[in-house]
C-alpha atoms as a PDB file:
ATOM      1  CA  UNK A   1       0.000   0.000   0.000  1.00  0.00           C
ATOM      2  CA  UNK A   2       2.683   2.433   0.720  1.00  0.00           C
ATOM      3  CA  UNK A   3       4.501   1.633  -2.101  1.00  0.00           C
ATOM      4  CA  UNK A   4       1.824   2.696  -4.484  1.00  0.00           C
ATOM      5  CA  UNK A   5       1.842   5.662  -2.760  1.00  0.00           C
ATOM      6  CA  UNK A   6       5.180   6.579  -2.992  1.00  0.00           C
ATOM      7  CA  UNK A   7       5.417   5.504  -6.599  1.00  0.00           C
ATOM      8  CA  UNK A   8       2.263   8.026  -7.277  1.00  0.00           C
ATOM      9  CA  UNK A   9       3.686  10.896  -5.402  1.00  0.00           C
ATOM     10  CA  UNK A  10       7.160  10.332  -7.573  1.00  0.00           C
ATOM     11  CA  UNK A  11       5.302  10.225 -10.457  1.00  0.00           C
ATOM     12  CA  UNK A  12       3.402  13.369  -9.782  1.00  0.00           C
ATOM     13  CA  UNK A  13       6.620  14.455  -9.219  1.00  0.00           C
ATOM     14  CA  UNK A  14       8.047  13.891 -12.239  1.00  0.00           C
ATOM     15  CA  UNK A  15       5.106  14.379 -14.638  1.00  0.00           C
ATOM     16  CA  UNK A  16       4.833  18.179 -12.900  1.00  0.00           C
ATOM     17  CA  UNK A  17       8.664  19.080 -13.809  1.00  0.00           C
ATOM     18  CA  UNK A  18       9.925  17.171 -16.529  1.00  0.00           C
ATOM     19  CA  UNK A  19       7.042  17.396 -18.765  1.00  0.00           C
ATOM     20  CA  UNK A  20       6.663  21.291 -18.620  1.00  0.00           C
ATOM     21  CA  UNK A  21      10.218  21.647 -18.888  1.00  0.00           C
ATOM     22  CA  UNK A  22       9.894  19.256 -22.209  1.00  0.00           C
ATOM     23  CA  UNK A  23       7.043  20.548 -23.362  1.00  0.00           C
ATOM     24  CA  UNK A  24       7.640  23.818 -25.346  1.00  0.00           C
ATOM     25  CA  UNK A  25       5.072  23.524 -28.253  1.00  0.00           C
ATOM     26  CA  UNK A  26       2.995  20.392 -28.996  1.00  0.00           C
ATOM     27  CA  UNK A  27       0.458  18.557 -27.174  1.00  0.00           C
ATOM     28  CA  UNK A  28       0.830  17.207 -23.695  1.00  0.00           C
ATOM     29  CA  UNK A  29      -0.120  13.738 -25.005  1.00  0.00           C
ATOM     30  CA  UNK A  30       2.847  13.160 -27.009  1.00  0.00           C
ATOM     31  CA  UNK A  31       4.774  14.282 -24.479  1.00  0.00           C
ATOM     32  CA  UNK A  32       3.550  11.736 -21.950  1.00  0.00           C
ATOM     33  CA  UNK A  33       3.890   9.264 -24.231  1.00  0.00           C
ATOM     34  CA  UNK A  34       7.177  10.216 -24.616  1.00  0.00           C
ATOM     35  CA  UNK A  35       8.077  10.213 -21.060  1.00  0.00           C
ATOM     36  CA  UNK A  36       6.336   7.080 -20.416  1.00  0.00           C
ATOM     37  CA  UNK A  37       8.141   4.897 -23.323  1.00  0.00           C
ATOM     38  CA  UNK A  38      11.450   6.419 -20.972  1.00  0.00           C
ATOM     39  CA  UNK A  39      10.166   5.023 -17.713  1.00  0.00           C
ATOM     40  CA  UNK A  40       9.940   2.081 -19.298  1.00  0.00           C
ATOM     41  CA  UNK A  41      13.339   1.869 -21.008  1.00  0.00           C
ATOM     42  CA  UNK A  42      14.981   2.537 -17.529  1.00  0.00           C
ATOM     43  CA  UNK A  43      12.983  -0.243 -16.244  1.00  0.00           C
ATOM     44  CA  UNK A  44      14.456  -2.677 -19.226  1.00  0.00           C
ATOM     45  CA  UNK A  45      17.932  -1.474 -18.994  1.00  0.00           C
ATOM     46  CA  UNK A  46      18.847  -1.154 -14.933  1.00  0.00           C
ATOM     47  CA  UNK A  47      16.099  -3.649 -14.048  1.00  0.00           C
ATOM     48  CA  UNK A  48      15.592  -1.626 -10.754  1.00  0.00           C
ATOM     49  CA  UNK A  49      12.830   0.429  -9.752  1.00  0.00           C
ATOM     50  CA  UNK A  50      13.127   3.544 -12.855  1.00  0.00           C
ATOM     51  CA  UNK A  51      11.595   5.979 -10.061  1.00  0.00           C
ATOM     52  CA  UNK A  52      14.344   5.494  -7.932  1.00  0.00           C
ATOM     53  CA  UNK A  53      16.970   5.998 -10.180  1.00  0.00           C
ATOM     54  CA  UNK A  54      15.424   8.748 -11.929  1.00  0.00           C
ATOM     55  CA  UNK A  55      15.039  10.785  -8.445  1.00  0.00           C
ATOM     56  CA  UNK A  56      18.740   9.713  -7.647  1.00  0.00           C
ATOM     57  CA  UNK A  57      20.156  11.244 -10.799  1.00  0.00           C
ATOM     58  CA  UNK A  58      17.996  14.278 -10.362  1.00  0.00           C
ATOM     59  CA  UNK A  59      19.692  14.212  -6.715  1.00  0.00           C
ATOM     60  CA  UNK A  60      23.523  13.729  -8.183  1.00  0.00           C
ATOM     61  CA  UNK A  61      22.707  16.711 -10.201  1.00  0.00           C
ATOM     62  CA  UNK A  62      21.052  19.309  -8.118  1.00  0.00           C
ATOM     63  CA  UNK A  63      23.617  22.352  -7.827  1.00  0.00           C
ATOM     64  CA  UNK A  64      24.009  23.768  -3.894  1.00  0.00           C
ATOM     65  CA  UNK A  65      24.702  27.766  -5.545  1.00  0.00           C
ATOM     66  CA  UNK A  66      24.582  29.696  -8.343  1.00  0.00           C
ATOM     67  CA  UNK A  67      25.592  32.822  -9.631  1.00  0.00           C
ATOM     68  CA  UNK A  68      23.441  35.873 -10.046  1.00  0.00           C
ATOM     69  CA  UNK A  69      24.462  39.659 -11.688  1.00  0.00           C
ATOM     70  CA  UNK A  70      24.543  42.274  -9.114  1.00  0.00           C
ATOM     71  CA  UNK A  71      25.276  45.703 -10.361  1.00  0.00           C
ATOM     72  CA  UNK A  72      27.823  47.530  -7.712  1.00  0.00           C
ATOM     73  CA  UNK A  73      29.011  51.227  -8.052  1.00  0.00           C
ATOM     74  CA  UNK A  74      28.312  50.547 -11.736  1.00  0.00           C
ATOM     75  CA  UNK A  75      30.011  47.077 -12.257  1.00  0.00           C
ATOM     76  CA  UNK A  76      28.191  44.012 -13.031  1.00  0.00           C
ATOM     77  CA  UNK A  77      29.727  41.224 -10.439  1.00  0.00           C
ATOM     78  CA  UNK A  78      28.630  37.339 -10.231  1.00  0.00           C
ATOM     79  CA  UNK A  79      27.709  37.232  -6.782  1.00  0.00           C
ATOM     80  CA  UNK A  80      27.053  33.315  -5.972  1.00  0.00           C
ATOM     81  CA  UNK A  81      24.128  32.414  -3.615  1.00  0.00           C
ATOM     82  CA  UNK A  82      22.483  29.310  -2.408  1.00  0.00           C
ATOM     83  CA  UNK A  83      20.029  27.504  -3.585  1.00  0.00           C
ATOM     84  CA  UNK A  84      16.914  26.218  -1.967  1.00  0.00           C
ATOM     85  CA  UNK A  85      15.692  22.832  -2.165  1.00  0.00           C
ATOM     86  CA  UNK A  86      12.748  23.649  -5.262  1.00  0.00           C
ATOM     87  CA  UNK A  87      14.940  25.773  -7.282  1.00  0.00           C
ATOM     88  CA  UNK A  88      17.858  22.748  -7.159  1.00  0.00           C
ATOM     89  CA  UNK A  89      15.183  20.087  -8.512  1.00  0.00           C
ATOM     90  CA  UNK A  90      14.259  22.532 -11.416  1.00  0.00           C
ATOM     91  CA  UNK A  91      17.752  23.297 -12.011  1.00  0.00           C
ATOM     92  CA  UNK A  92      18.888  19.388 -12.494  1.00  0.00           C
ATOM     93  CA  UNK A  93      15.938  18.811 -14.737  1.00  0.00           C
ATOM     94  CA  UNK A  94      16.893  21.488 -16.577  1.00  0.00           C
ATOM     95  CA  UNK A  95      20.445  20.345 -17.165  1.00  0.00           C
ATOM     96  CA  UNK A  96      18.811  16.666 -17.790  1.00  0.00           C
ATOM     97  CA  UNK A  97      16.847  17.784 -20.568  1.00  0.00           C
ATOM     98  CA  UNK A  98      18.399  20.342 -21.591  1.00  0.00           C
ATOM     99  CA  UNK A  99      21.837  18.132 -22.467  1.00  0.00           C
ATOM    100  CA  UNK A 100      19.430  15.451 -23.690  1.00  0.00           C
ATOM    101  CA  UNK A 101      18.137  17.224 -26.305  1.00  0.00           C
ATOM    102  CA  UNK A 102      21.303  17.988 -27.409  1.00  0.00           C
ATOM    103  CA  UNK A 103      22.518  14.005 -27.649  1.00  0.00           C
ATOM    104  CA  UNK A 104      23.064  12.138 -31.186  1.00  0.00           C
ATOM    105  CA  UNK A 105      20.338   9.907 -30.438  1.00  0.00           C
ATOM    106  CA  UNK A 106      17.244   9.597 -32.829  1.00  0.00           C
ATOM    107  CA  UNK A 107      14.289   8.615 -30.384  1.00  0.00           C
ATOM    108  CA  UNK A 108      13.649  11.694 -27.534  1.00  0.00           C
ATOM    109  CA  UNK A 109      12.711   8.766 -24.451  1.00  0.00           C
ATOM    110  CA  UNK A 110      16.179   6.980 -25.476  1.00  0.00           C
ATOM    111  CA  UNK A 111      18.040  10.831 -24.887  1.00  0.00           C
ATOM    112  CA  UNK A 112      16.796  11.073 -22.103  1.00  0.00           C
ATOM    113  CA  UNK A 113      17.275   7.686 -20.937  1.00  0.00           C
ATOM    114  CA  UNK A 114      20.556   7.787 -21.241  1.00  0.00           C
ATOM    115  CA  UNK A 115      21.331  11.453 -20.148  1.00  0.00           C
ATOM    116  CA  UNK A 116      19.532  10.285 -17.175  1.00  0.00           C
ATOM    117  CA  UNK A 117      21.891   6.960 -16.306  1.00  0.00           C
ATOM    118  CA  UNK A 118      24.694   9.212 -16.909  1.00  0.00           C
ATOM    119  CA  UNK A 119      24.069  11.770 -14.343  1.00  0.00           C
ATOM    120  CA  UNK A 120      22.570   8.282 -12.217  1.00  0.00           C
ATOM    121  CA  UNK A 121      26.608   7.218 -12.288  1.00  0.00           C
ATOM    122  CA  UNK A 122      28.385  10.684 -11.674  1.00  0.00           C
ATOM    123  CA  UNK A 123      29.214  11.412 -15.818  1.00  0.00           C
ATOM    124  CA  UNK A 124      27.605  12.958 -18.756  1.00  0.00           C
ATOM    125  CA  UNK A 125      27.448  16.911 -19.546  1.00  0.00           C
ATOM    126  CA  UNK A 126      24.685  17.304 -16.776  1.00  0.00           C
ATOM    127  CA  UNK A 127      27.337  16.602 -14.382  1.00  0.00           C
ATOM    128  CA  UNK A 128      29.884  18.512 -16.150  1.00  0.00           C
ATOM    129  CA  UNK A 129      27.162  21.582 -15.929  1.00  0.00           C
ATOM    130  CA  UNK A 130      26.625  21.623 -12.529  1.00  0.00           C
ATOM    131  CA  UNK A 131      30.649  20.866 -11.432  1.00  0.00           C
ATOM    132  CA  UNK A 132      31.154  24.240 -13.950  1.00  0.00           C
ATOM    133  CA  UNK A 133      28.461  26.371 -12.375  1.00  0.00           C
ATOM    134  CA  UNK A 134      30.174  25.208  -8.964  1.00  0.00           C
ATOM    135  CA  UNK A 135      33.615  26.436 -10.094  1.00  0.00           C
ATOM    136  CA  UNK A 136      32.460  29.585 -11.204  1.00  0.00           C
ATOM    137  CA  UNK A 137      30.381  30.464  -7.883  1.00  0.00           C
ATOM    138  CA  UNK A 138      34.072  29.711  -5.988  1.00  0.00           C
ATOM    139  CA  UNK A 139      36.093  31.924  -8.228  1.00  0.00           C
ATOM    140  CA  UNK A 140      33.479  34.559  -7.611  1.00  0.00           C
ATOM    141  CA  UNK A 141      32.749  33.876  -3.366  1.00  0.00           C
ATOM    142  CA  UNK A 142      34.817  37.247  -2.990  1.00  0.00           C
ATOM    143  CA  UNK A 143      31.981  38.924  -4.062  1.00  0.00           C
ATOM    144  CA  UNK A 144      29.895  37.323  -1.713  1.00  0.00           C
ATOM    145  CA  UNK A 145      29.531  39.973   0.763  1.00  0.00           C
ATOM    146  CA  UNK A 146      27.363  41.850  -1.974  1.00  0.00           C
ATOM    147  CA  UNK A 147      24.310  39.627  -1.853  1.00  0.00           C
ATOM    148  CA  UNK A 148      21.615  40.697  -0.168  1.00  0.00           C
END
């Protein structure tokens, strides 16, 4: 019983971020079609539970700062500042899809399955996002004292 639960509140979970963020024009349909097909890839090719390794990747890949532009005496700085806890979830999906729409891959579900095991084992340019937006919030923490 609590398992269905927890599977339907992941899935809510999942439908509410990954499909707006895919969805830029077309119908909603495809789209879930799309994103079910990749459930069910991740199924066939970890043979675990695809929820759980879908939320872990999303966890690998969650950034804890960013940078933001804060004009000072005229200058534009990068001042970096956390992040909370809803903004880092948007932010990994973002880097998901985003770099799995830019794979060589023909079918959209098998993209994004396989951006998605890549950030799941610590590689792929969703990692490589996040460990650059990291560097460039610690070459900018001097300007740290600026944020608000």
């Amino acid at each position: 019983m609590t398992k269905k639960l927890f599977n339907r509140e992941l899935v809510n979970f999942l439908f509410l971020y990954c499909l707006k963020s895919l969805i830029k024009k077309g119908s909603k349909i495809k789209y879930f079609a799309v994103f079910s097909q990749f459930i069910s890839l991740v199924k066939r090719m970890t043979k675990k539970d695809p929820f759980l390794i879908i939320l872990k990747s999303i966890e690998n890949v969650e950034p804890f700062c960013e940078v933001k532009n804060l004009k000072i005496r005229g200058l534009v700085h990068k001042v970096p500042v956390a992040v909370y806890p809803k903004r880092q979830k948007y932010l990994a999906i973002k880097f998901l899809i985003m770099n799995s729409k830019m794979r060589n891959e023909k079918k959209l579900h098998k993209r994004l399955t396989l951006e998605f095991l890549d950030a799941f084992v610590f590689t792929g340019n969703s990692m490589k996002n996040c460990i650059e937006l990291h560097k460039i919030a610690e070459t900018n923490k001097i300007f740290a004292q600026f944020k608000n």
